[in-house]
PDB file of N, CA and C in Angstrom:
ATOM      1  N   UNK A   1       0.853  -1.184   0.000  1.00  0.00           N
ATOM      2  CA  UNK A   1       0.000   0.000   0.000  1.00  0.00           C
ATOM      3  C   UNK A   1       0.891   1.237   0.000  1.00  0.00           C
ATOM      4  N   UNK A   2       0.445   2.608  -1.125  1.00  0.00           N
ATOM      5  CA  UNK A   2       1.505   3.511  -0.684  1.00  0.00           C
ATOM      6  C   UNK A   2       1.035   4.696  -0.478  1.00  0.00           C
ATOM      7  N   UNK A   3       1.451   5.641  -0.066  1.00  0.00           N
ATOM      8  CA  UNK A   3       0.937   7.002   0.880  1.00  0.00           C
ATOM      9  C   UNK A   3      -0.207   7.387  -0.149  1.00  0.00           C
ATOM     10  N   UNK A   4      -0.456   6.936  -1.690  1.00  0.00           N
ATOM     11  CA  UNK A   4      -1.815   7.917  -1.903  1.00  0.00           C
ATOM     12  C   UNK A   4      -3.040   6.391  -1.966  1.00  0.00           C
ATOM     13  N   UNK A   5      -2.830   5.449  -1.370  1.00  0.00           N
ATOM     14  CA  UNK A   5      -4.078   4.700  -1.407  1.00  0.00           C
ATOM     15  C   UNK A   5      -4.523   4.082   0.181  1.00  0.00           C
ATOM     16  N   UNK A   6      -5.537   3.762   0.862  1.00  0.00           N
ATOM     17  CA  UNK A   6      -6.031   3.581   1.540  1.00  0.00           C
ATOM     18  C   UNK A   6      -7.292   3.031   2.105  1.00  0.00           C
ATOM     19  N   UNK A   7      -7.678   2.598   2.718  1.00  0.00           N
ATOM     20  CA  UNK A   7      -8.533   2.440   2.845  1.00  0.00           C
ATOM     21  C   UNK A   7      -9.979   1.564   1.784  1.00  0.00           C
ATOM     22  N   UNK A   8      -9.454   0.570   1.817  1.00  0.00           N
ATOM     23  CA  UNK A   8      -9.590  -0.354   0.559  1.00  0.00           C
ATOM     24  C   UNK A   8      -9.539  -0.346  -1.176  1.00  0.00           C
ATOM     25  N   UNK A   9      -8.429   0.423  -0.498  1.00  0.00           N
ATOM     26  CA  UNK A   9      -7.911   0.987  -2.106  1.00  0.00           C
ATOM     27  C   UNK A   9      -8.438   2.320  -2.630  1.00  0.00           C
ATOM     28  N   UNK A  10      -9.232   3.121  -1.734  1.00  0.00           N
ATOM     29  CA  UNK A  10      -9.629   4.303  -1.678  1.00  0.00           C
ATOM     30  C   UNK A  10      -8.271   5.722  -1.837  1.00  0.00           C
ATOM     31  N   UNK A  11      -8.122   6.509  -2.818  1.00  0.00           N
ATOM     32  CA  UNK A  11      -7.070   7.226  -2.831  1.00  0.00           C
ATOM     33  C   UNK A  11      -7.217   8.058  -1.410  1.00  0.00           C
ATOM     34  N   UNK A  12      -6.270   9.025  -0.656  1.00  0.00           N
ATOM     35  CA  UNK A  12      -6.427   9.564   0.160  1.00  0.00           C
ATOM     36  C   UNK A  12      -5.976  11.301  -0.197  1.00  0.00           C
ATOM     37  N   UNK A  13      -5.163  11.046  -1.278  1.00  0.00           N
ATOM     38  CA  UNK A  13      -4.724  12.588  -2.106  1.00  0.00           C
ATOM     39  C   UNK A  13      -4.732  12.273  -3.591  1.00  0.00           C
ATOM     40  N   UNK A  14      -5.144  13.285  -4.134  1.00  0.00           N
ATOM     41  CA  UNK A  14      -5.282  13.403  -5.634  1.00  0.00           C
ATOM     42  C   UNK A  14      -5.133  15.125  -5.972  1.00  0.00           C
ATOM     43  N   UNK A  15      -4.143  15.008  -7.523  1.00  0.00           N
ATOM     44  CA  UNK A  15      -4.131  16.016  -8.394  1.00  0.00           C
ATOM     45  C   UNK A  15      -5.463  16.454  -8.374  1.00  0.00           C
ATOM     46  N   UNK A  16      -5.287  18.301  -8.018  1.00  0.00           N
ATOM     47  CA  UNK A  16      -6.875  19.106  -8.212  1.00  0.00           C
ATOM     48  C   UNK A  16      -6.524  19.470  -8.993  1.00  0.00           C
ATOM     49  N   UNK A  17      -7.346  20.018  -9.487  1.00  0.00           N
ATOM     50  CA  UNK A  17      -7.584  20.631 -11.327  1.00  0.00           C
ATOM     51  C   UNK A  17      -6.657  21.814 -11.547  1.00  0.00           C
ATOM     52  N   UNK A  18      -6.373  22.441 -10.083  1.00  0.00           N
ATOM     53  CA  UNK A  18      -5.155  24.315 -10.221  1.00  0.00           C
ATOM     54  C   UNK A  18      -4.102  23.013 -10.089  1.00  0.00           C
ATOM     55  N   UNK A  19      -3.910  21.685 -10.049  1.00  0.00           N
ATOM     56  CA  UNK A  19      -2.606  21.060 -10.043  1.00  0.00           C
ATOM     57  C   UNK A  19      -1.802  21.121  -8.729  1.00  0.00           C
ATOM     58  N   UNK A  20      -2.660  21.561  -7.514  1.00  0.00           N
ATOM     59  CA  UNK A  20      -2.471  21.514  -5.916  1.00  0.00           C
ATOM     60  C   UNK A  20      -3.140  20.107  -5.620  1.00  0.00           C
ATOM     61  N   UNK A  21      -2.439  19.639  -4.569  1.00  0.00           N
ATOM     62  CA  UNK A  21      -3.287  18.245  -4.047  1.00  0.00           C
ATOM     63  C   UNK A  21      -4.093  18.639  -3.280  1.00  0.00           C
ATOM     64  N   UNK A  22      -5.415  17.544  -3.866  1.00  0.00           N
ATOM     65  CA  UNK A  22      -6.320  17.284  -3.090  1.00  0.00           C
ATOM     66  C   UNK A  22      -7.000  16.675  -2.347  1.00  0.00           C
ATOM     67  N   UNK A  23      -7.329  16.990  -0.726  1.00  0.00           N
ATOM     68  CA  UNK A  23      -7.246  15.713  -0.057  1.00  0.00           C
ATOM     69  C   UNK A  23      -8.877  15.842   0.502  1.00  0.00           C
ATOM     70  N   UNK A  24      -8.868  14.533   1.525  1.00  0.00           N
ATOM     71  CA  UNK A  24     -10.924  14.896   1.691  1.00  0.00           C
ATOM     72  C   UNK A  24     -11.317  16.033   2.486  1.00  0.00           C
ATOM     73  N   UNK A  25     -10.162  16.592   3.248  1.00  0.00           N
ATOM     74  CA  UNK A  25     -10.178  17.753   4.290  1.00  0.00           C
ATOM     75  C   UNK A  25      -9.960  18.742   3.616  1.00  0.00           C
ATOM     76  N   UNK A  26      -9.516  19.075   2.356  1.00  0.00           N
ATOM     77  CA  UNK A  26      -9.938  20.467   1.654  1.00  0.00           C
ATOM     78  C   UNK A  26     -11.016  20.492   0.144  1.00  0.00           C
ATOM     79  N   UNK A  27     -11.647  19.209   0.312  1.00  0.00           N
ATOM     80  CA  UNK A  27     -12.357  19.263  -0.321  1.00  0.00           C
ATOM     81  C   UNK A  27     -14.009  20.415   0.322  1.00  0.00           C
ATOM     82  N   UNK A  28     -14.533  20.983  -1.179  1.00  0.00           N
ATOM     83  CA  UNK A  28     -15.194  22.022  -0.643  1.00  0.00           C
ATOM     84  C   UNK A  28     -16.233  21.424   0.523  1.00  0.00           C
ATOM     85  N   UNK A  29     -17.016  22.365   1.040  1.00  0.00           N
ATOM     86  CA  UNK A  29     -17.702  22.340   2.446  1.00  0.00           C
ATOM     87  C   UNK A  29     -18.835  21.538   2.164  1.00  0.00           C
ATOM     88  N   UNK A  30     -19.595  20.933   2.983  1.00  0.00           N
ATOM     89  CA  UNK A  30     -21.242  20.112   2.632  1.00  0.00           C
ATOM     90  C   UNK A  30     -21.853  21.004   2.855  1.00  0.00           C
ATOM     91  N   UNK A  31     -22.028  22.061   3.116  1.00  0.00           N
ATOM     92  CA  UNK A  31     -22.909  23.368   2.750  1.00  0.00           C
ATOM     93  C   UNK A  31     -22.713  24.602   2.098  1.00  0.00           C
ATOM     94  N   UNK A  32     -22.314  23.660   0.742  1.00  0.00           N
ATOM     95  CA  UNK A  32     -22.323  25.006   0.057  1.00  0.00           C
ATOM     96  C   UNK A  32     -23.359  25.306  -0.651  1.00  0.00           C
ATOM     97  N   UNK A  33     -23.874  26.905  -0.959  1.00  0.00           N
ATOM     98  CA  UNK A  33     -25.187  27.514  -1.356  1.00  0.00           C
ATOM     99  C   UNK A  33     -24.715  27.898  -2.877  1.00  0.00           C
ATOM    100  N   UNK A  34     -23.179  28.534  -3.053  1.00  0.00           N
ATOM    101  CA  UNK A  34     -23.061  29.145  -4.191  1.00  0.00           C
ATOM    102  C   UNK A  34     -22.068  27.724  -5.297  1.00  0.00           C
ATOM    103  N   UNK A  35     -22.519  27.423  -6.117  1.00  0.00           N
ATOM    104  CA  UNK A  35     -21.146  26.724  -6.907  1.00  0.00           C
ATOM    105  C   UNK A  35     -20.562  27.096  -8.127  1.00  0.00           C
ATOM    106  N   UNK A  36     -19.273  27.470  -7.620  1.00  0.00           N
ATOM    107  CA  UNK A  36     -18.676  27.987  -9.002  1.00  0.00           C
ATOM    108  C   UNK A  36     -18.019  26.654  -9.994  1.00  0.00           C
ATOM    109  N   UNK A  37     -17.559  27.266 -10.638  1.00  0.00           N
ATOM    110  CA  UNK A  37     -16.648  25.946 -11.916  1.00  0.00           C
ATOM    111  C   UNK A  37     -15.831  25.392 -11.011  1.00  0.00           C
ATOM    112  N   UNK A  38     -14.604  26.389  -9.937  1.00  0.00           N
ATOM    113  CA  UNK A  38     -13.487  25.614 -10.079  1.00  0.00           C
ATOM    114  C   UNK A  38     -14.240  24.567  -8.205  1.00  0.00           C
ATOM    115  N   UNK A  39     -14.810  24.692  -7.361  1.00  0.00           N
ATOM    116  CA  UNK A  39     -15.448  23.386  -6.975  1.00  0.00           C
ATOM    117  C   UNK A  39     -16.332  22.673  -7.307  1.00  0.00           C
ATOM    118  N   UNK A  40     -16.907  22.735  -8.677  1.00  0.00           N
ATOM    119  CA  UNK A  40     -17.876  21.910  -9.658  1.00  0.00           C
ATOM    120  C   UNK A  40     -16.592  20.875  -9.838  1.00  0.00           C
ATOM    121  N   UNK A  41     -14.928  21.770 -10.404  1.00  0.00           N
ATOM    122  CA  UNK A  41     -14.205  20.459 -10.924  1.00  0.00           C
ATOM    123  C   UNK A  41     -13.893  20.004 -10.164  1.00  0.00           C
ATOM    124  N   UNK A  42     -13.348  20.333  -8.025  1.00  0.00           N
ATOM    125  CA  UNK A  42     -12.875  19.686  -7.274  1.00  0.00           C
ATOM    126  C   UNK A  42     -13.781  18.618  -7.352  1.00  0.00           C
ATOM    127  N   UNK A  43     -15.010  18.788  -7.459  1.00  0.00           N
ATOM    128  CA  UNK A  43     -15.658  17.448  -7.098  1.00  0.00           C
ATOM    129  C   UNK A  43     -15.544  16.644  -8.035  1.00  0.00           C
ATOM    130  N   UNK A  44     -15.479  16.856  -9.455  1.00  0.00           N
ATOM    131  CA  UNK A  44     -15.519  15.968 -10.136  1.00  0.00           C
ATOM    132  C   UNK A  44     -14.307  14.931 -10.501  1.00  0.00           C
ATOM    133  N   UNK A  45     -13.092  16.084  -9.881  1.00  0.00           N
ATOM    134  CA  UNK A  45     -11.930  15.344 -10.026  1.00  0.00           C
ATOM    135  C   UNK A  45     -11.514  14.611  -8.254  1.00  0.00           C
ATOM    136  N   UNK A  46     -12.336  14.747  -7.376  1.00  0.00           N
ATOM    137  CA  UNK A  46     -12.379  13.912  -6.250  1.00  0.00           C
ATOM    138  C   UNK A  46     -13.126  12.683  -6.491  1.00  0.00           C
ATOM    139  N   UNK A  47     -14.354  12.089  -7.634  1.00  0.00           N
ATOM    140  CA  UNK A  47     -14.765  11.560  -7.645  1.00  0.00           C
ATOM    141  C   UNK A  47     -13.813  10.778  -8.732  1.00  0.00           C
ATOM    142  N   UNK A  48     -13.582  10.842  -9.932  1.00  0.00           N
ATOM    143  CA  UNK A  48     -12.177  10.516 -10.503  1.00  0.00           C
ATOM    144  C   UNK A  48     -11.358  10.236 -10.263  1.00  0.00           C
ATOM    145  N   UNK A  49     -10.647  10.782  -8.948  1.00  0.00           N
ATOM    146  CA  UNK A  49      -9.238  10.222  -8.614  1.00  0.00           C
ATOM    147  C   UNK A  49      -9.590   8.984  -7.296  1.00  0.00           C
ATOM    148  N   UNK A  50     -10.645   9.000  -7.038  1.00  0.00           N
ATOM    149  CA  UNK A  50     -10.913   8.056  -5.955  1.00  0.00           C
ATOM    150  C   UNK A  50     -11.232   8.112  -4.421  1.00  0.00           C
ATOM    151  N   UNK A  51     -11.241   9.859  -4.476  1.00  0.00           N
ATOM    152  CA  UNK A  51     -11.591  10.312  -2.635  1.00  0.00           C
ATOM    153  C   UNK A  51     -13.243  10.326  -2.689  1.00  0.00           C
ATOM    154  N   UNK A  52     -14.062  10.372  -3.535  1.00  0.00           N
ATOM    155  CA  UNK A  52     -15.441  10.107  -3.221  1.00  0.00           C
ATOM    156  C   UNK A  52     -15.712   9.262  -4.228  1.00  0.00           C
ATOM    157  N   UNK A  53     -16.986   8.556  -4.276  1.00  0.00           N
ATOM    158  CA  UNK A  53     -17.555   7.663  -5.126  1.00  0.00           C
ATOM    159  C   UNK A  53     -18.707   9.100  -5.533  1.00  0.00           C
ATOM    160  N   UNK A  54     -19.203   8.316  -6.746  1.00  0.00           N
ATOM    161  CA  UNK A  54     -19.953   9.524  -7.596  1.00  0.00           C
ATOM    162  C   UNK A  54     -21.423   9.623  -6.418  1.00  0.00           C
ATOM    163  N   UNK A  55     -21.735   8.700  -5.916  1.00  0.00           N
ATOM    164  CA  UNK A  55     -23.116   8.163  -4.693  1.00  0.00           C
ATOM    165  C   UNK A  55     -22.542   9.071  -3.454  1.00  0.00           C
ATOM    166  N   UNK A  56     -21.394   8.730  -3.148  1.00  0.00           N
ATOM    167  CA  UNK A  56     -21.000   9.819  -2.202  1.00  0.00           C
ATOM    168  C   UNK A  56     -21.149  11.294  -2.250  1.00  0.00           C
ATOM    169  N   UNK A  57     -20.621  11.557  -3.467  1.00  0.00           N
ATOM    170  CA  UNK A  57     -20.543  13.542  -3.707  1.00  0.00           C
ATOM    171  C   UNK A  57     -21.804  13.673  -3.685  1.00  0.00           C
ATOM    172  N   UNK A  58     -22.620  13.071  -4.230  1.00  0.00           N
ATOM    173  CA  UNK A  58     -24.088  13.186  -4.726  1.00  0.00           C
ATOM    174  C   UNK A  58     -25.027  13.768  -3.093  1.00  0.00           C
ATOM    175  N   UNK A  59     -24.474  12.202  -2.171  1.00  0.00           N
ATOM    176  CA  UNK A  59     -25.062  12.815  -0.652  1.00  0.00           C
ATOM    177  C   UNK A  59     -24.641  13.952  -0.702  1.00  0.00           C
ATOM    178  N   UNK A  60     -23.250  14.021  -0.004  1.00  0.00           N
ATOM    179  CA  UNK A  60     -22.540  15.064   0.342  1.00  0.00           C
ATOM    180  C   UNK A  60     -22.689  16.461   0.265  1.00  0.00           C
ATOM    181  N   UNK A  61     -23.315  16.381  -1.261  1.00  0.00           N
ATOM    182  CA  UNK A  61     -23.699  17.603  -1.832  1.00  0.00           C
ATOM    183  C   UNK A  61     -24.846  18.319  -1.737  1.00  0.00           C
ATOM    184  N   UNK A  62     -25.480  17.010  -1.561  1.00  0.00           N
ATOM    185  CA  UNK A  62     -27.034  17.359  -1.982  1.00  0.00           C
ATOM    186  C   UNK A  62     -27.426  17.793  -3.137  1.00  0.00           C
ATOM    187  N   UNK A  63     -26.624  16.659  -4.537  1.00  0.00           N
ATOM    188  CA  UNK A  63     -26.768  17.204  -5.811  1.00  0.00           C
ATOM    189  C   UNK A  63     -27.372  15.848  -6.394  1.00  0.00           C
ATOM    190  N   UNK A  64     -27.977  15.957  -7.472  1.00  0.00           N
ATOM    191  CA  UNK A  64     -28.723  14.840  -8.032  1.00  0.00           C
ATOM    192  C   UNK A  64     -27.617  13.672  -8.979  1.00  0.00           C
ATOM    193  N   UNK A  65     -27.760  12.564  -9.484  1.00  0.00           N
ATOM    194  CA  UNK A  65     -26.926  12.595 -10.101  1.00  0.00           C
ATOM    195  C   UNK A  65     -26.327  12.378 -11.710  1.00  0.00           C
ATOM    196  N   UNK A  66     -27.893  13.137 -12.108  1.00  0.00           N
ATOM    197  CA  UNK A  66     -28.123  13.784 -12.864  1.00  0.00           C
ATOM    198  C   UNK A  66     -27.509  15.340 -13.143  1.00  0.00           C
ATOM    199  N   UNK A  67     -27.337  15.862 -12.065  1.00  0.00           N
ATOM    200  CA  UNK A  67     -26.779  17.309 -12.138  1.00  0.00           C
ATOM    201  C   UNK A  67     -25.309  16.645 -12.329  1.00  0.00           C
ATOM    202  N   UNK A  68     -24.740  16.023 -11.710  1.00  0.00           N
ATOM    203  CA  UNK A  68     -23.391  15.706 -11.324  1.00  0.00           C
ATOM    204  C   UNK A  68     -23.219  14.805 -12.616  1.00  0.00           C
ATOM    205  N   UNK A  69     -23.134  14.320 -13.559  1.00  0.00           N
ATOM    206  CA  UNK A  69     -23.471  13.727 -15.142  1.00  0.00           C
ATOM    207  C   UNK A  69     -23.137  15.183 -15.650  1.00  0.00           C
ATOM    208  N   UNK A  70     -24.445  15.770 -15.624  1.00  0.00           N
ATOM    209  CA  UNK A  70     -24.149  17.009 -16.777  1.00  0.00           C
ATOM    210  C   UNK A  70     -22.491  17.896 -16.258  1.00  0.00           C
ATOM    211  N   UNK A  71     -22.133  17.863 -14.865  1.00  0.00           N
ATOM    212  CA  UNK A  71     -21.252  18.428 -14.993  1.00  0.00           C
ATOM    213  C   UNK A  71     -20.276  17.800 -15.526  1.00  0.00           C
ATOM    214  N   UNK A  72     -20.086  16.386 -15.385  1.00  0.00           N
ATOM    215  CA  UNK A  72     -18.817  15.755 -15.865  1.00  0.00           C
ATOM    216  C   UNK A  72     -18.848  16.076 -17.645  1.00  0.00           C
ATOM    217  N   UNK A  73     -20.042  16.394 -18.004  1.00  0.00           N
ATOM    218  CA  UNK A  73     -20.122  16.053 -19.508  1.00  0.00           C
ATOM    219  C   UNK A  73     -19.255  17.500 -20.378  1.00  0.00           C
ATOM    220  N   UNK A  74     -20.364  18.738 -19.167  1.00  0.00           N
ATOM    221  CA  UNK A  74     -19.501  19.938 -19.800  1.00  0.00           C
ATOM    222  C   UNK A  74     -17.498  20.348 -19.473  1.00  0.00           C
ATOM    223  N   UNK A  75     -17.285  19.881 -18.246  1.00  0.00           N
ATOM    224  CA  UNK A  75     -16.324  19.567 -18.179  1.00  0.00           C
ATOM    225  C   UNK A  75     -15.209  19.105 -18.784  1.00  0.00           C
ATOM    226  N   UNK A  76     -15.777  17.770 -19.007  1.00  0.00           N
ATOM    227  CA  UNK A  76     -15.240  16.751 -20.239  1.00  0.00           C
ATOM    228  C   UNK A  76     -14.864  17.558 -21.730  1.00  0.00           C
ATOM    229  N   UNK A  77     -16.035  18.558 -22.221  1.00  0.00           N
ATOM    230  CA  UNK A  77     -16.524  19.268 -23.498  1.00  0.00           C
ATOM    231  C   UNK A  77     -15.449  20.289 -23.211  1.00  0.00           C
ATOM    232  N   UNK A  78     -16.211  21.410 -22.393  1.00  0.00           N
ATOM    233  CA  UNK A  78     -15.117  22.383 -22.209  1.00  0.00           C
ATOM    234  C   UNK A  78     -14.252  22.992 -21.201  1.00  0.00           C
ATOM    235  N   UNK A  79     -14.164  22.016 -20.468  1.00  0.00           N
ATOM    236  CA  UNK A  79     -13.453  22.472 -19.092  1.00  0.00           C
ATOM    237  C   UNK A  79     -13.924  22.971 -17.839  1.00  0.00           C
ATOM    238  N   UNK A  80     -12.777  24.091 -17.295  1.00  0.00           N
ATOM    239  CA  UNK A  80     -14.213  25.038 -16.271  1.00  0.00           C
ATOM    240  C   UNK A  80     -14.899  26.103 -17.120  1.00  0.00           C
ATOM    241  N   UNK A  81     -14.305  26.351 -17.939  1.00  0.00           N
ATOM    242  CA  UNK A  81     -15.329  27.432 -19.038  1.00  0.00           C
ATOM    243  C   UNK A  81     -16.795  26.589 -19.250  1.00  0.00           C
ATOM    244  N   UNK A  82     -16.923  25.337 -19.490  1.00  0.00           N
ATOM    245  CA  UNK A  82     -18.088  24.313 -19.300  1.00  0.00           C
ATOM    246  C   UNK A  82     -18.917  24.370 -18.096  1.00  0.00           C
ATOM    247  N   UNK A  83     -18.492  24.626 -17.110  1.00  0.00           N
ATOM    248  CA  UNK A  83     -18.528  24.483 -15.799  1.00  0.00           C
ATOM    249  C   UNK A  83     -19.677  25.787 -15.205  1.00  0.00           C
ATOM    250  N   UNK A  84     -19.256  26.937 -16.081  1.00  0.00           N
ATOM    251  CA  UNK A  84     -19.862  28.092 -15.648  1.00  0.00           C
ATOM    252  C   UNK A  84     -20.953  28.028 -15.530  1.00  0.00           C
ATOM    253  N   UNK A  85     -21.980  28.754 -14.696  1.00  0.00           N
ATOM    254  CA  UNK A  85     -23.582  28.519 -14.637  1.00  0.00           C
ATOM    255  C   UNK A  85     -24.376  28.265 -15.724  1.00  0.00           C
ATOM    256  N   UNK A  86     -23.507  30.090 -16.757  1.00  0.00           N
ATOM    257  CA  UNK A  86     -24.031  30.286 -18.111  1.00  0.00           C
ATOM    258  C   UNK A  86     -24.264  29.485 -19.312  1.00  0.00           C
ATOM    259  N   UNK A  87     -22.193  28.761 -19.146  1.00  0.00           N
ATOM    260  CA  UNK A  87     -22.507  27.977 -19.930  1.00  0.00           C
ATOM    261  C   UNK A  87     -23.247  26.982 -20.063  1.00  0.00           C
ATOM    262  N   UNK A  88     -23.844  26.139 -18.937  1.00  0.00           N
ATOM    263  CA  UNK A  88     -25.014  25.361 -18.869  1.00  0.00           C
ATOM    264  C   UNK A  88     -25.786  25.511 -18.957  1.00  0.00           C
ATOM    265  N   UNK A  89     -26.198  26.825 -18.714  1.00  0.00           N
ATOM    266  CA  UNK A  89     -27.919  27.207 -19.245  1.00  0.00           C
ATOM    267  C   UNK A  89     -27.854  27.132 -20.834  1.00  0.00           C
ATOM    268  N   UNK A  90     -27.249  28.056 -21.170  1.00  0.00           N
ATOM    269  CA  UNK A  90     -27.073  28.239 -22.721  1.00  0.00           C
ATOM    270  C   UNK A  90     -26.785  26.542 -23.212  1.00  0.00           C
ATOM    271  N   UNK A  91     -26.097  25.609 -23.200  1.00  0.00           N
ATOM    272  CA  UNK A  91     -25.876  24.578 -23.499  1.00  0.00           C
ATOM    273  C   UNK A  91     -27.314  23.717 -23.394  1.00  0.00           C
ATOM    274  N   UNK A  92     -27.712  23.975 -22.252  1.00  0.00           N
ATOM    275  CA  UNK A  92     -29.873  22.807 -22.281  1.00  0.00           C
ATOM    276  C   UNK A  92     -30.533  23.535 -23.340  1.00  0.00           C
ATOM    277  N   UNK A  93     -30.416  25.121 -23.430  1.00  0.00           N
ATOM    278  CA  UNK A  93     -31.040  25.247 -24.334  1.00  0.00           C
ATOM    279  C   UNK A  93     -30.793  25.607 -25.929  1.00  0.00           C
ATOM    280  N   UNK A  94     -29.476  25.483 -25.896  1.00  0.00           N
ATOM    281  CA  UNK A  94     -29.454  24.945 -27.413  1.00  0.00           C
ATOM    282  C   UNK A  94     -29.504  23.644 -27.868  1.00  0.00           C
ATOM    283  N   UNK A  95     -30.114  23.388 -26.806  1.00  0.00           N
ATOM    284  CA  UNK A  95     -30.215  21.679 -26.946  1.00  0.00           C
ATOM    285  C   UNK A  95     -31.936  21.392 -27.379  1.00  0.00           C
ATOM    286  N   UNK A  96     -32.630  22.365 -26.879  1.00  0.00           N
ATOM    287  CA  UNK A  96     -33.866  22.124 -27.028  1.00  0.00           C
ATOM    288  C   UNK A  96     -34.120  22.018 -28.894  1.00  0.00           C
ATOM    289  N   UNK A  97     -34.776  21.237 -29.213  1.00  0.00           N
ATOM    290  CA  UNK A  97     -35.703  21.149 -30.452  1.00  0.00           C
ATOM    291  C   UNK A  97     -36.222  22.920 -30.756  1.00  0.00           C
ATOM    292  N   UNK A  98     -36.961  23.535 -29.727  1.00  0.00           N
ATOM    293  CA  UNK A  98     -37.635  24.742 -30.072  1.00  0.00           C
ATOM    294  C   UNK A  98     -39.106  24.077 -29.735  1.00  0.00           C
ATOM    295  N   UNK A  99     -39.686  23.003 -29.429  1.00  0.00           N
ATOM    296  CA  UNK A  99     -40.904  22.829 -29.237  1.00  0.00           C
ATOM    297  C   UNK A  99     -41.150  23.430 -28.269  1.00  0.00           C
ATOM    298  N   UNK A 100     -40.342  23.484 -27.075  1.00  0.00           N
ATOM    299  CA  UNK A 100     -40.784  24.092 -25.972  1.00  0.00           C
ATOM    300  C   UNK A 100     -41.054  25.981 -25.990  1.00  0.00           C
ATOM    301  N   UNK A 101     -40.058  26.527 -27.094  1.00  0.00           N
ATOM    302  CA  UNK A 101     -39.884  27.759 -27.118  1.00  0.00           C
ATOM    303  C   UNK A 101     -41.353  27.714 -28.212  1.00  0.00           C
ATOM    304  N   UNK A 102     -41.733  27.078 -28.741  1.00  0.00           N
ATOM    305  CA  UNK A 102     -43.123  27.256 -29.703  1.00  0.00           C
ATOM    306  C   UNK A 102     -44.338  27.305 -28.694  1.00  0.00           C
ATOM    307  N   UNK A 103     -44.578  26.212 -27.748  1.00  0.00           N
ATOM    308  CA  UNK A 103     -45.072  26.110 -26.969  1.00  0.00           C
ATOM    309  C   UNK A 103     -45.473  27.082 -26.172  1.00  0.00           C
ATOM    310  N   UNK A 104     -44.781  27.937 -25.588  1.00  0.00           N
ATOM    311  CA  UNK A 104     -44.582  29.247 -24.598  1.00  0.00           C
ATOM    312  C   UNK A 104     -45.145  30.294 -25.600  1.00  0.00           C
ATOM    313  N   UNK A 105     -44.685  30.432 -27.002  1.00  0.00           N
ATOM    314  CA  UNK A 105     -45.340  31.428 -27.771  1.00  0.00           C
ATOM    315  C   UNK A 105     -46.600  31.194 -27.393  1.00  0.00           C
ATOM    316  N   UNK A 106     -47.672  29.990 -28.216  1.00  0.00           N
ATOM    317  CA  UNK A 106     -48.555  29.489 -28.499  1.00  0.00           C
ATOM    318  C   UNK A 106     -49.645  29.590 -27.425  1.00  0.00           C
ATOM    319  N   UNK A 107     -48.858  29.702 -25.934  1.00  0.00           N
ATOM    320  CA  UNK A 107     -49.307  29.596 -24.983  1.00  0.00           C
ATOM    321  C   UNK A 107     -49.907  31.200 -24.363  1.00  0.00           C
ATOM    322  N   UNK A 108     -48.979  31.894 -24.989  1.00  0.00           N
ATOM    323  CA  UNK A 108     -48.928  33.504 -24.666  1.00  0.00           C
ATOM    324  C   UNK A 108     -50.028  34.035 -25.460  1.00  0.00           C
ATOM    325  N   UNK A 109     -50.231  33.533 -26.794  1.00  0.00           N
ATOM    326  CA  UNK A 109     -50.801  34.105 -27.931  1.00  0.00           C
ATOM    327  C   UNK A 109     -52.155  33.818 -27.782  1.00  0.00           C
ATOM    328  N   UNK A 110     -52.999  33.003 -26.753  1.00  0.00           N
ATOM    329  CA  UNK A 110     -54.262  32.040 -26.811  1.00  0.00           C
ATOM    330  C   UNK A 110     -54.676  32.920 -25.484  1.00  0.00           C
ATOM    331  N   UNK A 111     -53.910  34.061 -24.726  1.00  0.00           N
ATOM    332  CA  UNK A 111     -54.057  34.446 -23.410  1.00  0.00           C
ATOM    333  C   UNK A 111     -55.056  35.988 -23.937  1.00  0.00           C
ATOM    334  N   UNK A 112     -56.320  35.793 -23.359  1.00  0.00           N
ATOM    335  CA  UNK A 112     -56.950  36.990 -23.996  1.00  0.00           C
ATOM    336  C   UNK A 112     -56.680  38.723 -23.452  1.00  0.00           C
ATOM    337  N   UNK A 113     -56.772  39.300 -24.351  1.00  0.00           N
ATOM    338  CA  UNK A 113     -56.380  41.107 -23.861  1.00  0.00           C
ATOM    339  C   UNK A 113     -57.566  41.417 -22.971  1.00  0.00           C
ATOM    340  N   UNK A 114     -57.192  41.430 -21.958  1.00  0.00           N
ATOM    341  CA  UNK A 114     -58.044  42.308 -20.686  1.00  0.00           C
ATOM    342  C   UNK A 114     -58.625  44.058 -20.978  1.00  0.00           C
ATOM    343  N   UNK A 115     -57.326  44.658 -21.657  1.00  0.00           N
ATOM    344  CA  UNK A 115     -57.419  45.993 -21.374  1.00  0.00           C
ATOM    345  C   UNK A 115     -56.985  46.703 -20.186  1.00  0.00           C
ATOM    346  N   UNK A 116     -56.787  45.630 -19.507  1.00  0.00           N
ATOM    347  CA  UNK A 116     -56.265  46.274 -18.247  1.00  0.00           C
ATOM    348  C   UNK A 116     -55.106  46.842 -17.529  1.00  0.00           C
ATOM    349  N   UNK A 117     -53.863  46.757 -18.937  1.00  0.00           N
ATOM    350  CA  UNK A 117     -52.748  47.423 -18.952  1.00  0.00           C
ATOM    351  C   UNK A 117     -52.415  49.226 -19.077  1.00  0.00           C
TER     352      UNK A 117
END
């Protein structure tokens, strides 16, 4: 066994993404409210190198793991520039078909004038 594995083969330090090690005691807090890119990637590269299982961050976080998927994906795509809030919004919805954006018209347009503006 050698100083980075443990605990049934569980890593105990791993390369973080700024290329500082990362261990489970500076991994970010279980209450965090705000998430930026660069602890979107600690987690993803804690779950990668072997200090959490993807079921773990998921508790931990209180993130779905579904959310935690899409981050590995933009990540994967474009890095922490992927990572950004924006770029994920903008990314679901250039993903959409447009049915939904037809929909919302269609939906607006069927809403009758009151006059009361």
């Amino acid at each position: 066994m050698n100083s980075r594995t443990r605990n049934f083969g569980r890593a105990d330090q791993i390369l973080g993404v700024d290329g500082g090690i990362l261990t489970p005691a500076k991994l970010p807090p279980k209450n965090l409210k705000r998430w930026v890119a660069q602890r979107k990637a600690e987690i993803i590269a804690a779950v990668e190198g072997g200090l959490l299982t993807e079921v773990e961050a998921c508790a931990r976080y209180n993130i779905s793991r579904e959310e935690f998927e899409t981050w590995c994906r933009a990540f994967q795509k474009d890095g922490l520039q992927g990572l950004r809030a924006r770029k994920l919004a903008r990314g679901f919805s250039s993903q959409s078909n447009g049915a939904d954006t037809d929909a919302l018209h269609a939906a607006t347009e069927s809403i009758p004038h009151t006059g009361l503006d």
